[in-house]
N, C-alpha and C. Protein backbone atom coordinates (compact mmCIF):
# COMPACT_ATOMS: atom_id res chain seq x y z
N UNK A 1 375.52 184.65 40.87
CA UNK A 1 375.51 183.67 41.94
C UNK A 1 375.87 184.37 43.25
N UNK A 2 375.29 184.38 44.34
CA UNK A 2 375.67 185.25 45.49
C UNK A 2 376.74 184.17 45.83
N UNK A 3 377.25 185.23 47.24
CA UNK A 3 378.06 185.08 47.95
C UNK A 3 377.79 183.52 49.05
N UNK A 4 379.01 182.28 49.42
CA UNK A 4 378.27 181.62 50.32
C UNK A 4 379.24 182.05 51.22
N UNK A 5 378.53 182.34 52.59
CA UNK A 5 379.52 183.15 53.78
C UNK A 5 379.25 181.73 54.56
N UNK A 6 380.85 181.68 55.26
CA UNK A 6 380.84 180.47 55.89
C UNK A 6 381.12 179.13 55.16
N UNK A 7 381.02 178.86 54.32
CA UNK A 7 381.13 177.37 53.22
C UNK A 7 381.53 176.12 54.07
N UNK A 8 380.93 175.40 54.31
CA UNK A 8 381.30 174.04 54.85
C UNK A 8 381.18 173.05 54.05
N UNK A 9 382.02 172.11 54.21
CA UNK A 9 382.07 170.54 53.45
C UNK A 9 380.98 169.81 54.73
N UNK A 10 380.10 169.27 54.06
CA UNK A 10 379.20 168.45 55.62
C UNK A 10 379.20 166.67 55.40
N UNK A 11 379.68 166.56 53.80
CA UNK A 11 379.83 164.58 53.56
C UNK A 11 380.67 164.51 52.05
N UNK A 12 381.09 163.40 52.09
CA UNK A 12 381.93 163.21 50.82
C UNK A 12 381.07 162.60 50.46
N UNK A 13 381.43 161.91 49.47
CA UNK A 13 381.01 160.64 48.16
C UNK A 13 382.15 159.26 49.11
N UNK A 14 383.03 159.53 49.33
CA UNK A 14 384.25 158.24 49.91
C UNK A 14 383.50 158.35 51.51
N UNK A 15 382.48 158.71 52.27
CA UNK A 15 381.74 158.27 53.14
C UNK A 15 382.67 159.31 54.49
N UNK A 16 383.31 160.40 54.03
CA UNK A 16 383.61 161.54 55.07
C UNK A 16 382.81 162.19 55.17
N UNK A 17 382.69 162.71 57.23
CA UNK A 17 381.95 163.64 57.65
C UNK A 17 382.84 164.21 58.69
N UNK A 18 382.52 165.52 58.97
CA UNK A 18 383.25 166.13 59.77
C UNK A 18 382.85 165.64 61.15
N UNK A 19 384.61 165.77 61.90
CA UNK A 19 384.81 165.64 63.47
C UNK A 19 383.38 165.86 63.86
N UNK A 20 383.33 167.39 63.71
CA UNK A 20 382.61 168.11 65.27
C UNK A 20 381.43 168.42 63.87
N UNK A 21 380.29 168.23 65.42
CA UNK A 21 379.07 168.76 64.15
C UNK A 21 378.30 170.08 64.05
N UNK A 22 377.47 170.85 63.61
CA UNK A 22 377.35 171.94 63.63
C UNK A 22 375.79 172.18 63.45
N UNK A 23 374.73 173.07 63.64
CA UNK A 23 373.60 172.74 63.49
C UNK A 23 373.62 172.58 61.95
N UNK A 24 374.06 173.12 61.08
CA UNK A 24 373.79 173.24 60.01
C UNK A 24 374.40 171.33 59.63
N UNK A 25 375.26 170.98 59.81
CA UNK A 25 375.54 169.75 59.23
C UNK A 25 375.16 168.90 60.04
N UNK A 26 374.43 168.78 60.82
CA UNK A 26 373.67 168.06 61.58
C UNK A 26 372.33 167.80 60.23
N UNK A 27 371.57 168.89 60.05
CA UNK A 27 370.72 169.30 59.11
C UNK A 27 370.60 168.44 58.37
N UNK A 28 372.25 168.49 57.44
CA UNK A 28 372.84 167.56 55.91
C UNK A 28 372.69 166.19 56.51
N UNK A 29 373.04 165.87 57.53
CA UNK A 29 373.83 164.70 57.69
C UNK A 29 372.03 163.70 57.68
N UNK A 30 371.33 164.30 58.27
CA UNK A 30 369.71 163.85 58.01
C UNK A 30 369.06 163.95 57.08
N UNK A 31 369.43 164.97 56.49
CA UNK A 31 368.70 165.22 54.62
C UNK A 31 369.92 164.01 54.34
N UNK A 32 370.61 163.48 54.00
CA UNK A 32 371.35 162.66 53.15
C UNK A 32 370.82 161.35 53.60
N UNK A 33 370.48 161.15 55.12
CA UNK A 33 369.63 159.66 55.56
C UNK A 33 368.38 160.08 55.33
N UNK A 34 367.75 161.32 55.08
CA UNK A 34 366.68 160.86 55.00
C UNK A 34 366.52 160.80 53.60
N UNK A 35 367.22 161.33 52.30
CA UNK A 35 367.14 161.09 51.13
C UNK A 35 367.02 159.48 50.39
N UNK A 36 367.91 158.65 51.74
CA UNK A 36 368.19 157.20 51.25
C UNK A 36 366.33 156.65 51.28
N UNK A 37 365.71 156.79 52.70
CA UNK A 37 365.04 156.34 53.15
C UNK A 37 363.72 156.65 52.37
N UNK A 38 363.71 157.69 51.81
CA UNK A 38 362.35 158.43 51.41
C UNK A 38 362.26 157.81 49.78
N UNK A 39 363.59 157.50 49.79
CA UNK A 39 363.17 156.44 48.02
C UNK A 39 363.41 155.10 48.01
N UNK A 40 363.11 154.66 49.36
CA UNK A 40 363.10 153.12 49.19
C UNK A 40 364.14 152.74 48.97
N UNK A 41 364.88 153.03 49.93
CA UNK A 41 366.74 152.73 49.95
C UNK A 41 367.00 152.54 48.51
N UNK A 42 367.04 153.02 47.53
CA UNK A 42 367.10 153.27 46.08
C UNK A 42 368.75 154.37 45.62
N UNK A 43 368.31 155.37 46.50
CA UNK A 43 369.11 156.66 45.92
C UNK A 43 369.85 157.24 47.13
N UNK A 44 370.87 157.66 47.24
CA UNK A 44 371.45 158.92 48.80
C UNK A 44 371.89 159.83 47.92
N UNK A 45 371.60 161.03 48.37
CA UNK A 45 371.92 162.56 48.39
C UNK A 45 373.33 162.46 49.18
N UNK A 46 374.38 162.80 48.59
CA UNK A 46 375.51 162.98 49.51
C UNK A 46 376.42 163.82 48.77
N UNK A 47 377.70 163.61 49.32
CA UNK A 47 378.65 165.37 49.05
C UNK A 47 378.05 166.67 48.62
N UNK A 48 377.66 166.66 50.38
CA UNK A 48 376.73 168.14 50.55
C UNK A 48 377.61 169.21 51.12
N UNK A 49 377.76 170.09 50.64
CA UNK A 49 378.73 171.15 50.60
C UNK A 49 377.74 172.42 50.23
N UNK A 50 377.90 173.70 51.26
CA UNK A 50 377.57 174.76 51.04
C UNK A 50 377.52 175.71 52.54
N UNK A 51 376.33 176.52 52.30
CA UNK A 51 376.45 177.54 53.59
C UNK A 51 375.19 178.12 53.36
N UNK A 52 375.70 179.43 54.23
CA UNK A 52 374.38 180.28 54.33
C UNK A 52 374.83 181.78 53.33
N UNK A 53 373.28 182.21 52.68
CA UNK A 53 373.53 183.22 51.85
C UNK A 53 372.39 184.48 52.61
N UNK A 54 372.01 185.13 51.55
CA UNK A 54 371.61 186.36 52.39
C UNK A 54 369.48 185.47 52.83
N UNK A 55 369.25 184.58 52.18
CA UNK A 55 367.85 184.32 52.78
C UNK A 55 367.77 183.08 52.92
N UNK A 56 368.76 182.03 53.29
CA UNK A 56 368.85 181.15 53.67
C UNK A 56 369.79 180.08 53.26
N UNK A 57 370.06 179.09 53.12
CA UNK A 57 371.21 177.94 52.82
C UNK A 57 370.80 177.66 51.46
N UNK A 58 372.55 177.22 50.95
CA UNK A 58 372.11 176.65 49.74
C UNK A 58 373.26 175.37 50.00
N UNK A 59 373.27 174.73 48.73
CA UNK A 59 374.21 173.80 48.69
C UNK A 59 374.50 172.87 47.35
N UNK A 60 375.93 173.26 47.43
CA UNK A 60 376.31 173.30 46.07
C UNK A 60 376.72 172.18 45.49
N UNK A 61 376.73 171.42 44.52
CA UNK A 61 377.57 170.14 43.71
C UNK A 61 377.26 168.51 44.35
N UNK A 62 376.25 168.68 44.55
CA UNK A 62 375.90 167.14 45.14
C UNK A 62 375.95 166.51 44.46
N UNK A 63 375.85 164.95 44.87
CA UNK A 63 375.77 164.24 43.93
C UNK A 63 374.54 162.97 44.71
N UNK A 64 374.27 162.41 43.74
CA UNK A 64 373.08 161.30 44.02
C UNK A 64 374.12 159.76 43.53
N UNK A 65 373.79 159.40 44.77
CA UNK A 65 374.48 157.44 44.79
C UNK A 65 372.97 156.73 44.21
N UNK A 66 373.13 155.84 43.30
CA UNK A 66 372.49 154.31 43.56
C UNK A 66 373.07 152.93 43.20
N UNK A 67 371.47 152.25 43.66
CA UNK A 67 372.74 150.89 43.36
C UNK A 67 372.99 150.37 41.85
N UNK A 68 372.31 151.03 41.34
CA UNK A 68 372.65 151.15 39.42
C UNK A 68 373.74 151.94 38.80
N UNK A 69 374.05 152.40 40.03
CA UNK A 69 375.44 153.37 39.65
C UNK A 69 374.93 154.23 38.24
N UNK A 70 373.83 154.92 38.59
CA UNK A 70 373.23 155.52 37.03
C UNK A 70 373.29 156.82 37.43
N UNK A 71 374.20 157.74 37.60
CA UNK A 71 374.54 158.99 38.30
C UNK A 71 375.98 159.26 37.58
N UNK A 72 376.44 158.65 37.21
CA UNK A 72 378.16 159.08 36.69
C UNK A 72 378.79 158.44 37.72
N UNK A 73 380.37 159.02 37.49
CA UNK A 73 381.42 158.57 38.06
C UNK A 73 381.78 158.96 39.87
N UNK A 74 381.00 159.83 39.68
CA UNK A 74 381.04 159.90 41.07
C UNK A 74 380.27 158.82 42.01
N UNK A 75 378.63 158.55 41.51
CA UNK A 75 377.89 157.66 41.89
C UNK A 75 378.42 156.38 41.89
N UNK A 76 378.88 156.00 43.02
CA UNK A 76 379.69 154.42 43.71
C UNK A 76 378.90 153.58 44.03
N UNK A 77 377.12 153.69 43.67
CA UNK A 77 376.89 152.54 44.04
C UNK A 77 376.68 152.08 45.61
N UNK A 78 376.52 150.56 45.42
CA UNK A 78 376.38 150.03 47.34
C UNK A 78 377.27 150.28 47.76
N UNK A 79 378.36 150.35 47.71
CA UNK A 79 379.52 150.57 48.34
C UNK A 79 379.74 151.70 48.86
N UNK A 80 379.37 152.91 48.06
CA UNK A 80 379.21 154.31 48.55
C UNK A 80 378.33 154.44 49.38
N UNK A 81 377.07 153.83 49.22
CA UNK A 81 375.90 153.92 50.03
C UNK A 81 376.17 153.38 51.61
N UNK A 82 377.44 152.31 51.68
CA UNK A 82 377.36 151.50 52.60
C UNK A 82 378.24 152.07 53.30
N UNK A 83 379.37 152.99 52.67
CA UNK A 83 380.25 153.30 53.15
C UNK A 83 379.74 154.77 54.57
N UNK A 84 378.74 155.38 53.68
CA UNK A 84 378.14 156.81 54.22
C UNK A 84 377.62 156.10 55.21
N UNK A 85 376.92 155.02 55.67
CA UNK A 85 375.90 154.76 56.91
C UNK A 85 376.91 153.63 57.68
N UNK A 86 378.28 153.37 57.14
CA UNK A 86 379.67 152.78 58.34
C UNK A 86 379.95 154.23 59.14
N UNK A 87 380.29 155.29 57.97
CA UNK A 87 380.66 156.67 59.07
C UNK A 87 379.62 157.48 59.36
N UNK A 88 378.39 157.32 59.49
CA UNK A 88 377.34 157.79 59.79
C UNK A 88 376.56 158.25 61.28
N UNK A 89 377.20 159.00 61.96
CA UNK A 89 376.10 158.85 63.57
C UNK A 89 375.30 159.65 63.55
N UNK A 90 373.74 158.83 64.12
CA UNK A 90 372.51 159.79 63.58
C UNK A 90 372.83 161.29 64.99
N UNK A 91 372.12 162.17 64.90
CA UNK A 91 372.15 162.97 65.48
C UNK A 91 370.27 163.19 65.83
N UNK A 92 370.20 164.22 66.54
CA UNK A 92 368.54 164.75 66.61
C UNK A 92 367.49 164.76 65.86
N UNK A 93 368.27 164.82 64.63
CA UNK A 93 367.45 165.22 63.71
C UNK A 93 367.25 163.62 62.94
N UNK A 94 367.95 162.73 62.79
CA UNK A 94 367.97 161.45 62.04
C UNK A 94 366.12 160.69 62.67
C-alpha cells in the first residue's frame, strides 16, 4: 500500500467537515453531493478521508449512507444523509 503524504479527514458519517477548505476537499465535499444526486437521492458517499500519493489521490474507508440503512452500522440512514447537507456549503465545484 503506498505512502498517503498529507492525509486529510474531508467529512464524517455524524455530518463533520472541516473549518477551512482546501482544493482537494472542496473536490470531496462535491463527489459526496454529487454521489447523493447521481443515484436519485438513494445513496451518499461520505467519510472521505485520504490524500495524495505518488500518481494521484486516493481515499481511504468510506462509507455509503442510505435510506435502508443497508450499508452497516456506520450507514445512518436519513438522518445521516440530512445531517451532511445541514453542514454542507456548496463550493465551485457543487
Amino acid at each position: 500500500e503506498p505512502m498517503i503524504s498529507n492525509f486529510e479527514k474531508f467529512n464524517s458519517n455524524t455530518g463533520w467537515t472541516p473549518e477551512e477548505s482546501s482544493p482537494l476537499s472542496d473536490v470531496m465535499q462535491a463527489l459526496s453531493k454529487y454521489s447523493y444526486h447521481s443515484t436519485n437521492r438513494n445513496l451518499l458517499l461520505f467519510d472521505l478521508q485520504g490524500g495524495v500519493i505518488e500518481n494521484g489521490t486516493v481515499i481511504t474507508d468510506p462509507i455509503i449512507m442510505s435510506s435502508a440503512r443497508e450499508f452497516g452500522q456506520t450507514d445512518l440512514g436519513d438522518q445521516g444523509i440530512s445531517t451532511f447537507f445541514a453542514n454542507h456549503t456548496c463550493n465551485k465545484l457543487c
